[in-house]
Protein backbone atom coordinates (compact mmCIF):
# COMPACT_ATOMS: atom_id res chain seq x y z
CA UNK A 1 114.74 85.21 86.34
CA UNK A 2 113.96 88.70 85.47
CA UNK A 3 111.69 87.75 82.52
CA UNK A 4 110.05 85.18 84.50
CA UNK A 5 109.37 87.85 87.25
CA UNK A 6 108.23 90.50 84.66
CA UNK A 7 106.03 87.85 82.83
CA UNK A 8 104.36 86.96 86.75
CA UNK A 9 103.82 91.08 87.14
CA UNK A 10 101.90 91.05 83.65
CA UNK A 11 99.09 89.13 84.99
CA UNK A 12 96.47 91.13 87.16
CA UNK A 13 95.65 88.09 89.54
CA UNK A 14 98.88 87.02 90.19
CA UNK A 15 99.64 90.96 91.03
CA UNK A 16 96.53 90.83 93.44
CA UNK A 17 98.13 87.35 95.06
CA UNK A 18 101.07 89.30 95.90
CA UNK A 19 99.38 92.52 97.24
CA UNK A 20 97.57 89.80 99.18
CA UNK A 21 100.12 88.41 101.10
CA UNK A 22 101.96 91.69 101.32
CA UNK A 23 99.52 91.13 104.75
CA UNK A 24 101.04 88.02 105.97
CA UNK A 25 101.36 84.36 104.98
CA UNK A 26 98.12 83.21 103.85
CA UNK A 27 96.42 79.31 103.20
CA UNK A 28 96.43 78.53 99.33
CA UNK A 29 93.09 78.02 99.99
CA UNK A 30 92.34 81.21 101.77
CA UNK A 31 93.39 82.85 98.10
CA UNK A 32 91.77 80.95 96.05
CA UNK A 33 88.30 81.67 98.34
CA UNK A 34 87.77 84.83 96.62
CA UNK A 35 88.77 84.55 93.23
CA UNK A 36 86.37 83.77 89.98
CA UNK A 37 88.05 80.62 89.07
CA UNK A 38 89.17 76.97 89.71
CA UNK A 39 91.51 76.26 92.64
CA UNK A 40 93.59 74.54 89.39
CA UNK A 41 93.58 77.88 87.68
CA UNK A 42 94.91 79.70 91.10
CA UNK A 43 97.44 76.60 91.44
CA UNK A 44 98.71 77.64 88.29
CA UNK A 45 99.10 81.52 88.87
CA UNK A 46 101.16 80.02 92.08
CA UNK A 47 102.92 77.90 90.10
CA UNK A 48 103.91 81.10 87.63
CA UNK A 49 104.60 83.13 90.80
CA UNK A 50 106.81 80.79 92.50
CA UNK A 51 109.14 79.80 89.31
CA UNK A 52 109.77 83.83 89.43
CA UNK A 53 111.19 83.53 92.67
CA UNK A 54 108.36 85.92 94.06
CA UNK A 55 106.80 83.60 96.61
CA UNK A 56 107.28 80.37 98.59
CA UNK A 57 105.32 77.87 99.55
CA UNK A 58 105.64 75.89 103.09
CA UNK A 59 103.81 72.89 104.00
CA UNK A 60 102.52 73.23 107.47
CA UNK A 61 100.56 69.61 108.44
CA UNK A 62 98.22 68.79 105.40
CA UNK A 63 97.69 73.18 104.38
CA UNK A 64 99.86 75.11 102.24
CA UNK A 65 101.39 78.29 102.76
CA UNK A 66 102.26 81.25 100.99
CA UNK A 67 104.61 84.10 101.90
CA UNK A 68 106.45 86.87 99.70
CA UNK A 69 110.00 85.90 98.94
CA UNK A 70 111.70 89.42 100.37
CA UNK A 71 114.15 89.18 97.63
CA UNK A 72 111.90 88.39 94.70
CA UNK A 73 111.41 91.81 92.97
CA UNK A 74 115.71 92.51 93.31
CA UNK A 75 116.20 91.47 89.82
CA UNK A 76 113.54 93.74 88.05
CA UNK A 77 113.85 96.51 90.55
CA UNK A 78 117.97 96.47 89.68
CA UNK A 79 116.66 97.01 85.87
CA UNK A 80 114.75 99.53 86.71
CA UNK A 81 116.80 101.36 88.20
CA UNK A 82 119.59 101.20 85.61
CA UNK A 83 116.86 101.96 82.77
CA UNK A 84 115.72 105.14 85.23
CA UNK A 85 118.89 106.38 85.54
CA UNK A 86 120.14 106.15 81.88
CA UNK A 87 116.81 107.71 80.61
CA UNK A 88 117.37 110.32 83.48
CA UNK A 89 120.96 111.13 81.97
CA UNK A 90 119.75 111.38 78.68
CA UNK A 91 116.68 113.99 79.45
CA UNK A 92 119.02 116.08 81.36
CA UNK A 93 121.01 116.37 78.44
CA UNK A 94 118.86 117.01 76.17
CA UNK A 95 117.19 119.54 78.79
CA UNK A 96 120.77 121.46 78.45
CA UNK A 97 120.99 121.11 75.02
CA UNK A 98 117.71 122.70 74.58
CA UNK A 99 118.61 125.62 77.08
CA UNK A 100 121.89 126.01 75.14
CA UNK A 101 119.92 126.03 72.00
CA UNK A 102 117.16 128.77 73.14
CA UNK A 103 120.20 131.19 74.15
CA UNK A 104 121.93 131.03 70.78
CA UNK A 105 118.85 131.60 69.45
């Protein structure tokens, strides 16, 4: 899942999707208004987007709906996090090596 959500981020319409609905549930076609391409082509960026687990889709009569999965981003922010806070531990030790190093000096 976390590749799948990291290969959905990559893509600069499927990041402006989700900073789209970060305002509410929206119509499929209410997205695709806006956008230069097919409704297919925005299908498929939905498609990508919902096999990462980053939105949902709800049938409501004959329109569908879109809404951010709360969850989604869990995976890749948890990586994150753990790569952020190893790096972090290694530049502070290197930071005190280097202030050891300048005092022997």
């Amino acid at each position: 899942m976390l590749d799948r959500a990291y290969a959905a981020l990559a893509d600069p319409t499927r990041r402006w999707l989700l900073e789209t609905l970060r305002q509410g549930d929206a119509r499929i076609t209410d997205l695709a208004a806006p956008l230069p391409m097919t409704f297919a082509g925005v299908s498929r960026h939905i498609g990508v987007l919902e096999s990462a687990g980053l939105v949902q889709r709800e049938k409501r009569g004959r329109e569908h709906w879109l809404s951010l999965r709360p969850d989604g981003l869990t995976p890749a922010q948890r990586w994150m996090n753990e790569q952020t806070d190893f790096w972090t531990t290694r530049t502070d030790a290197l930071e005190a090596r280097l202030r050891r190093k300048r005092g022997v000096s």
